[in-house]
C-alpha atoms as a PDB file:
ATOM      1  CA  UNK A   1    -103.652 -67.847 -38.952  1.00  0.00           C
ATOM      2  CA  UNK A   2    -105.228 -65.786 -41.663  1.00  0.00           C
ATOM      3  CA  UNK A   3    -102.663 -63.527 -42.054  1.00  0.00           C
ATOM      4  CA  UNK A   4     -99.272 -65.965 -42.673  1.00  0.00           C
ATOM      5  CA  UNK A   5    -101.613 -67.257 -45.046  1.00  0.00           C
ATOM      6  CA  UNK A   6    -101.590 -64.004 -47.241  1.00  0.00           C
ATOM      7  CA  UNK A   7     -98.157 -63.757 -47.007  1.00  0.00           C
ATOM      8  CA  UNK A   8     -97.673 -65.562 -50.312  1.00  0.00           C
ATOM      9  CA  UNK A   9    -100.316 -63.698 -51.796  1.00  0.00           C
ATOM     10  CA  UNK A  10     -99.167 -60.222 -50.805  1.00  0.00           C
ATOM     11  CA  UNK A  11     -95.428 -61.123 -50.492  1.00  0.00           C
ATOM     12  CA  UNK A  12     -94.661 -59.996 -54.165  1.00  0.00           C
ATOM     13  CA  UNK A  13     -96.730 -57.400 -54.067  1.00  0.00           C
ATOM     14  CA  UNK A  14     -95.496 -55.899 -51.086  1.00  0.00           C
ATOM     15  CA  UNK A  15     -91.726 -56.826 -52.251  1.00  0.00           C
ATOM     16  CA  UNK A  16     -92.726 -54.703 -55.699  1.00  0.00           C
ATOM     17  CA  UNK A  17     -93.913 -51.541 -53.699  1.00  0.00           C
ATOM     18  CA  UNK A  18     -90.862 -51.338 -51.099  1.00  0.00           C
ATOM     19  CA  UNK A  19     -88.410 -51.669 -53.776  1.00  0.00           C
ATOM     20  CA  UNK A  20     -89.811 -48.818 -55.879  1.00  0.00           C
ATOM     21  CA  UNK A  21     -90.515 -46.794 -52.994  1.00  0.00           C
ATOM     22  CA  UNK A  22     -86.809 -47.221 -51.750  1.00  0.00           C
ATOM     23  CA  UNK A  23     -86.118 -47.118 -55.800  1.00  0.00           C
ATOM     24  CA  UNK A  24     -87.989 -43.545 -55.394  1.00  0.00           C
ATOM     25  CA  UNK A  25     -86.343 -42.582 -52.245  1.00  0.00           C
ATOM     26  CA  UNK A  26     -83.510 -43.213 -53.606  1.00  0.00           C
ATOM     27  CA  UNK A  27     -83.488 -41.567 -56.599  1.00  0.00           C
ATOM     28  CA  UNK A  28     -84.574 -38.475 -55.193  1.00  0.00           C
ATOM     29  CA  UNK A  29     -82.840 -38.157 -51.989  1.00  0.00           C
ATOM     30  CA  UNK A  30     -79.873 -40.123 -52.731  1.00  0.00           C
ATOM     31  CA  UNK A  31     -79.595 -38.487 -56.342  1.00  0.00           C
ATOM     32  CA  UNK A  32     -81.379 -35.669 -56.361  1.00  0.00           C
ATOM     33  CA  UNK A  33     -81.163 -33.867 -52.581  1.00  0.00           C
ATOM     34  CA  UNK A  34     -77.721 -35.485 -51.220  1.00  0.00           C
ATOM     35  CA  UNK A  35     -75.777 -34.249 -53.705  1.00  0.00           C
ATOM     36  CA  UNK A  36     -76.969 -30.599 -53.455  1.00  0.00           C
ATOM     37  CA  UNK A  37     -76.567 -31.195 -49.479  1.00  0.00           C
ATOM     38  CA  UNK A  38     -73.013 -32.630 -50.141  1.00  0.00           C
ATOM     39  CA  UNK A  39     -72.354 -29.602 -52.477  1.00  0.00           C
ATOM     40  CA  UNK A  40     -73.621 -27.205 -49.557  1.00  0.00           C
ATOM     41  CA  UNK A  41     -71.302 -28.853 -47.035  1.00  0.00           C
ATOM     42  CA  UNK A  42     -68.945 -28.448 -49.095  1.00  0.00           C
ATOM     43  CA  UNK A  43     -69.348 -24.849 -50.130  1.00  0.00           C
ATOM     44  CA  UNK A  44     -69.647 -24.199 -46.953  1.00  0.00           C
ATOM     45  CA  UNK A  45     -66.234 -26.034 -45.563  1.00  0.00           C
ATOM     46  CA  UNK A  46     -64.199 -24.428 -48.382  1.00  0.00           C
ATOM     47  CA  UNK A  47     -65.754 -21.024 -47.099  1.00  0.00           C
ATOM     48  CA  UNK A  48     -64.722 -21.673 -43.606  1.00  0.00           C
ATOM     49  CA  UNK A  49     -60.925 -22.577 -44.725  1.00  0.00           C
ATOM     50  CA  UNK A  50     -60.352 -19.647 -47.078  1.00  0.00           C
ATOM     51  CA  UNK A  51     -61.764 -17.462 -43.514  1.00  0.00           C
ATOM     52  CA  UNK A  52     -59.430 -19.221 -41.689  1.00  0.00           C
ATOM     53  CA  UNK A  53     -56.558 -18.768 -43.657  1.00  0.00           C
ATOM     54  CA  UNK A  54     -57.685 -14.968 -43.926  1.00  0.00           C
ATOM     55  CA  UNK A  55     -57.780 -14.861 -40.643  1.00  0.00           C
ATOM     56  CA  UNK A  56     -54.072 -16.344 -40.329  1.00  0.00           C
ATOM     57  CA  UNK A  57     -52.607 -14.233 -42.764  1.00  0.00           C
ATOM     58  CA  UNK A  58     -54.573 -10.983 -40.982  1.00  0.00           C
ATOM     59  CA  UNK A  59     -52.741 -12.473 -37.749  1.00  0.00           C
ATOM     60  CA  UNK A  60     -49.446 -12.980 -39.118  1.00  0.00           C
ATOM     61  CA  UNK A  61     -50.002  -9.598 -40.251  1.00  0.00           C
ATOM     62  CA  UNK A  62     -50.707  -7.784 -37.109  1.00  0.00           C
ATOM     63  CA  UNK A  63     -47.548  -9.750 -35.958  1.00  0.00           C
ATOM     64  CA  UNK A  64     -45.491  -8.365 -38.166  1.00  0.00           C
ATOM     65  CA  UNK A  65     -47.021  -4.823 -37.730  1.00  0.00           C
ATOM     66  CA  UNK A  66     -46.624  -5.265 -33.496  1.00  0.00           C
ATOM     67  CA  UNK A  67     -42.874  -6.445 -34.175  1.00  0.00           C
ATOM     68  CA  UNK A  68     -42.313  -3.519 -36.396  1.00  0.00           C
ATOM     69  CA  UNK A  69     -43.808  -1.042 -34.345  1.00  0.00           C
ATOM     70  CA  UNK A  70     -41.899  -2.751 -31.174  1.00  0.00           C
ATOM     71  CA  UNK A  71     -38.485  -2.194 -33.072  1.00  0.00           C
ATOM     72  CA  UNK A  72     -39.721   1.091 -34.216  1.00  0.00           C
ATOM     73  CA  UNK A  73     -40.447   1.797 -30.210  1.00  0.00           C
ATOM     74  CA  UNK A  74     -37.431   0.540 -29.202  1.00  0.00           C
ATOM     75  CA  UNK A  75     -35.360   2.605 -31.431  1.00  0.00           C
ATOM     76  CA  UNK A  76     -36.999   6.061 -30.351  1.00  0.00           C
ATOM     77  CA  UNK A  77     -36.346   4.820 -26.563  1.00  0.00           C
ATOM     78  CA  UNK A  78     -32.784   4.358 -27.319  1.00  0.00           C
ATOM     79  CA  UNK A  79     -32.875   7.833 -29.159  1.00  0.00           C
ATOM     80  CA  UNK A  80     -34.087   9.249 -26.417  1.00  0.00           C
ATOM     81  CA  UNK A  81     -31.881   7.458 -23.885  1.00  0.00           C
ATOM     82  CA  UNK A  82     -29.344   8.770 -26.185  1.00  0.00           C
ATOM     83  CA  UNK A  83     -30.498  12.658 -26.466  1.00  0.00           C
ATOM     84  CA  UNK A  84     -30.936  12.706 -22.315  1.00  0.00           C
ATOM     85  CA  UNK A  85     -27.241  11.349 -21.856  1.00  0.00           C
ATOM     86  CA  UNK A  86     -25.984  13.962 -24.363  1.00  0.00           C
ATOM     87  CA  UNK A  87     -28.180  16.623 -22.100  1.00  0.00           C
ATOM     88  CA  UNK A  88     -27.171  15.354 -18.807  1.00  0.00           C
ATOM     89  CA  UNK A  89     -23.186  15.404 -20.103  1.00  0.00           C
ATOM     90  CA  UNK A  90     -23.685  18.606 -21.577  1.00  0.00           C
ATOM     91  CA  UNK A  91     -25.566  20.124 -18.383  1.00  0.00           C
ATOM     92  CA  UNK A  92     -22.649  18.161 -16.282  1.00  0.00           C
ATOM     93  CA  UNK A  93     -20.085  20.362 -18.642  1.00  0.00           C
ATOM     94  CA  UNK A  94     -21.776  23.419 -18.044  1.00  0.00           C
ATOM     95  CA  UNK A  95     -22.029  22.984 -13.848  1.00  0.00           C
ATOM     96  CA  UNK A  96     -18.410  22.226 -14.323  1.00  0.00           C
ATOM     97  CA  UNK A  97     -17.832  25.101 -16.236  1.00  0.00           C
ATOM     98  CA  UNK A  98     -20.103  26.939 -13.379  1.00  0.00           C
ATOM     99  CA  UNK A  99     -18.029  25.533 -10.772  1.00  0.00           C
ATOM    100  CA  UNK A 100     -14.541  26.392 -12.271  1.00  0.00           C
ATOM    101  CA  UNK A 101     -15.833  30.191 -12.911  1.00  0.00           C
ATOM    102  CA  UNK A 102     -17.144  30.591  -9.229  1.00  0.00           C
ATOM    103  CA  UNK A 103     -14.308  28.728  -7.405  1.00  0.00           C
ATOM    104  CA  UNK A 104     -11.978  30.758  -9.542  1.00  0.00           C
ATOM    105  CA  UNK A 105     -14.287  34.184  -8.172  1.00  0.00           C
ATOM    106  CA  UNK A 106     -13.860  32.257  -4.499  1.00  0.00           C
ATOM    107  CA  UNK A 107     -10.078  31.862  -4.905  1.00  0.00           C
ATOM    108  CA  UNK A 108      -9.498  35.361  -6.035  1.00  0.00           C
ATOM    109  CA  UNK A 109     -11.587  36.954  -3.237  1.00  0.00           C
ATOM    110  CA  UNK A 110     -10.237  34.285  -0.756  1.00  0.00           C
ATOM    111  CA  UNK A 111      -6.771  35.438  -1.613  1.00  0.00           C
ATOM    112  CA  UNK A 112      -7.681  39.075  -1.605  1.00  0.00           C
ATOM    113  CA  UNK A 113      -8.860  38.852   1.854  1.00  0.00           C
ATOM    114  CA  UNK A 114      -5.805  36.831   2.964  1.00  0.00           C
ATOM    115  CA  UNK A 115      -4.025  39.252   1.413  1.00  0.00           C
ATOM    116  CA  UNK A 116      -5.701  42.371   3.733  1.00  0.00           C
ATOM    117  CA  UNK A 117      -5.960  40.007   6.582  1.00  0.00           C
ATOM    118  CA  UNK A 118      -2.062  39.734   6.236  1.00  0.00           C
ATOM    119  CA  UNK A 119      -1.654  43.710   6.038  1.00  0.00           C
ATOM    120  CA  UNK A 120      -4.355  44.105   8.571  1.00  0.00           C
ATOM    121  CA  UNK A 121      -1.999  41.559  11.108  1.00  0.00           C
ATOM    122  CA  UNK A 122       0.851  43.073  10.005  1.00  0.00           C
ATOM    123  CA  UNK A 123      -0.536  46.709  10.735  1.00  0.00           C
ATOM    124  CA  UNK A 124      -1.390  44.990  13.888  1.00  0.00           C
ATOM    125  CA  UNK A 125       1.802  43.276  14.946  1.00  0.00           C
ATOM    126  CA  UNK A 126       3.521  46.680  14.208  1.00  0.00           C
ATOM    127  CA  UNK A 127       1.637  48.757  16.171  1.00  0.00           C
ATOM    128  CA  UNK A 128       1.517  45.970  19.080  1.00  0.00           C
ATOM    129  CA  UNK A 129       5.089  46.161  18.905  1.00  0.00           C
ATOM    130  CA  UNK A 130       4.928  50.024  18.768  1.00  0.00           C
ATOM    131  CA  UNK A 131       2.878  49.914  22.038  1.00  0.00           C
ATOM    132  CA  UNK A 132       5.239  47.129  23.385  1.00  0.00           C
ATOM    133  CA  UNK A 133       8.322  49.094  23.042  1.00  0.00           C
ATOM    134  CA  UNK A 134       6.560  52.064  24.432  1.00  0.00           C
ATOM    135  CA  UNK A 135       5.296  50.239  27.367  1.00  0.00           C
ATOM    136  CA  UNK A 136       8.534  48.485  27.888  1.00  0.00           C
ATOM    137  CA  UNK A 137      10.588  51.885  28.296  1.00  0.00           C
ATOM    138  CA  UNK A 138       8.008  52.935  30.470  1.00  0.00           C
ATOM    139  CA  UNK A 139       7.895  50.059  32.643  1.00  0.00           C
ATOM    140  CA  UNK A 140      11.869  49.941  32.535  1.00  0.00           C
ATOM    141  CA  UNK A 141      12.084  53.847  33.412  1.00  0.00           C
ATOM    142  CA  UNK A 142       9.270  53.568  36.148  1.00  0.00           C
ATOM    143  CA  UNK A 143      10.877  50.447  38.117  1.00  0.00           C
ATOM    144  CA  UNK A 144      14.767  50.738  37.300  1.00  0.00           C
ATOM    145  CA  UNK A 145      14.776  54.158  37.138  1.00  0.00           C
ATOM    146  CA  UNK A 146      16.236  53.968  33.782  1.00  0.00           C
ATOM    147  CA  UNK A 147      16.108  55.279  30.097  1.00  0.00           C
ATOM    148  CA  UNK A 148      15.980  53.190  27.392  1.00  0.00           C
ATOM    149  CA  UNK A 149      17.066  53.765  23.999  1.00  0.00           C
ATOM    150  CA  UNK A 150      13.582  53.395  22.005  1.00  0.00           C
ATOM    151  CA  UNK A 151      15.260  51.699  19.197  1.00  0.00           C
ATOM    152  CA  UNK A 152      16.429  49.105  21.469  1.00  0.00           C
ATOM    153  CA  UNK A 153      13.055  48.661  23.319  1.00  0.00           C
ATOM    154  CA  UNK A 154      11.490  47.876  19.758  1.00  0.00           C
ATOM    155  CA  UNK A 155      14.259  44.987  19.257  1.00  0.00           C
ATOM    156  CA  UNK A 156      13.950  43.579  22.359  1.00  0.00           C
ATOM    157  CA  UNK A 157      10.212  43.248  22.077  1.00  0.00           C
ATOM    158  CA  UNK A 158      10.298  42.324  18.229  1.00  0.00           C
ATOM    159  CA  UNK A 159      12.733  39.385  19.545  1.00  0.00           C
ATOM    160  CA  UNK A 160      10.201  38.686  22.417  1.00  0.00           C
ATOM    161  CA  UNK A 161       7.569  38.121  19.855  1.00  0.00           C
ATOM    162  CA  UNK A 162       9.073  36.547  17.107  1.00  0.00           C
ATOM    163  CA  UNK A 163      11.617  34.474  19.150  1.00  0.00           C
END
């Protein structure tokens, strides 16, 4: 076979031109572009972890801010828990106050009318008894035949009544 033949002949040759084209390769990728790659990669990582830790110290941030403005809410909600208890004790004071005023008004007219229903049934019991008596003499005078003393009509009937 020709060709293994030539192998000895070209086998130096061919040795000679892959070494200095890997020599060239090498030299300018592995020298000259890698490097600048590497560099990019690089640049490029160190941009990506100074975002990140931006982007964590924006976060911790907005933590802080939402925990703030969470104490700062729940301060005004106790505030105003606090101003609608004072408002509902002091409204509670003032319907007491309200109440005492009116049920003292009801207490004076209740005992004001207890007091003229008391004259009014005491007008009344004295004039029943007035009639009474009256009646009782006349009953006394128109079945016995009898007069009675008026004064002792009225104490018979008031001992009728009240006894």
């Amino acid at each position: 076979m020709p060709q293994i033949a030539q192998l000895g002949e070209t086998f130096a040759s061919q040795i000679f031109w892959v070494l200095i084209f890997f020599g060239f390769v090498f030299f300018v990728i592995g020298r000259g572009m890698v490097p600048k790659v590497m560099a990019t990669v690089d640049a490029r990582d160190q941009q990506i972890a100074k975002d990140l830790a931006a982007a964590e110290a924006a976060r911790a941030a907005a933590d802080a801010e939402e925990e703030a403005w969470r104490l700062k809410s729940d301060a005004q909600r106790a505030d105003a828990h606090a101003v609608i208890a004072k408002a509902k004790a002091e409204a509670a004071k003032a319907t007491e106050a309200r109440l005492a005023e009116v049920n003292a008004a009801i207490d004076a007219r209740m005992s004001e009318a207890e007091a003229r229903i008391a004259k009014a049934r005491d007008s009344a019991l004295g004039e029943i008894e007035a009639v009474a008596s009256e009646a009782a003499g006349d009953i006394v005078t128109r079945i016995a035949g009898l007069t009675v003393d008026p004064a002792a009509a009225q104490a018979a009937v008031k001992e009728a009544l009240h006894g």
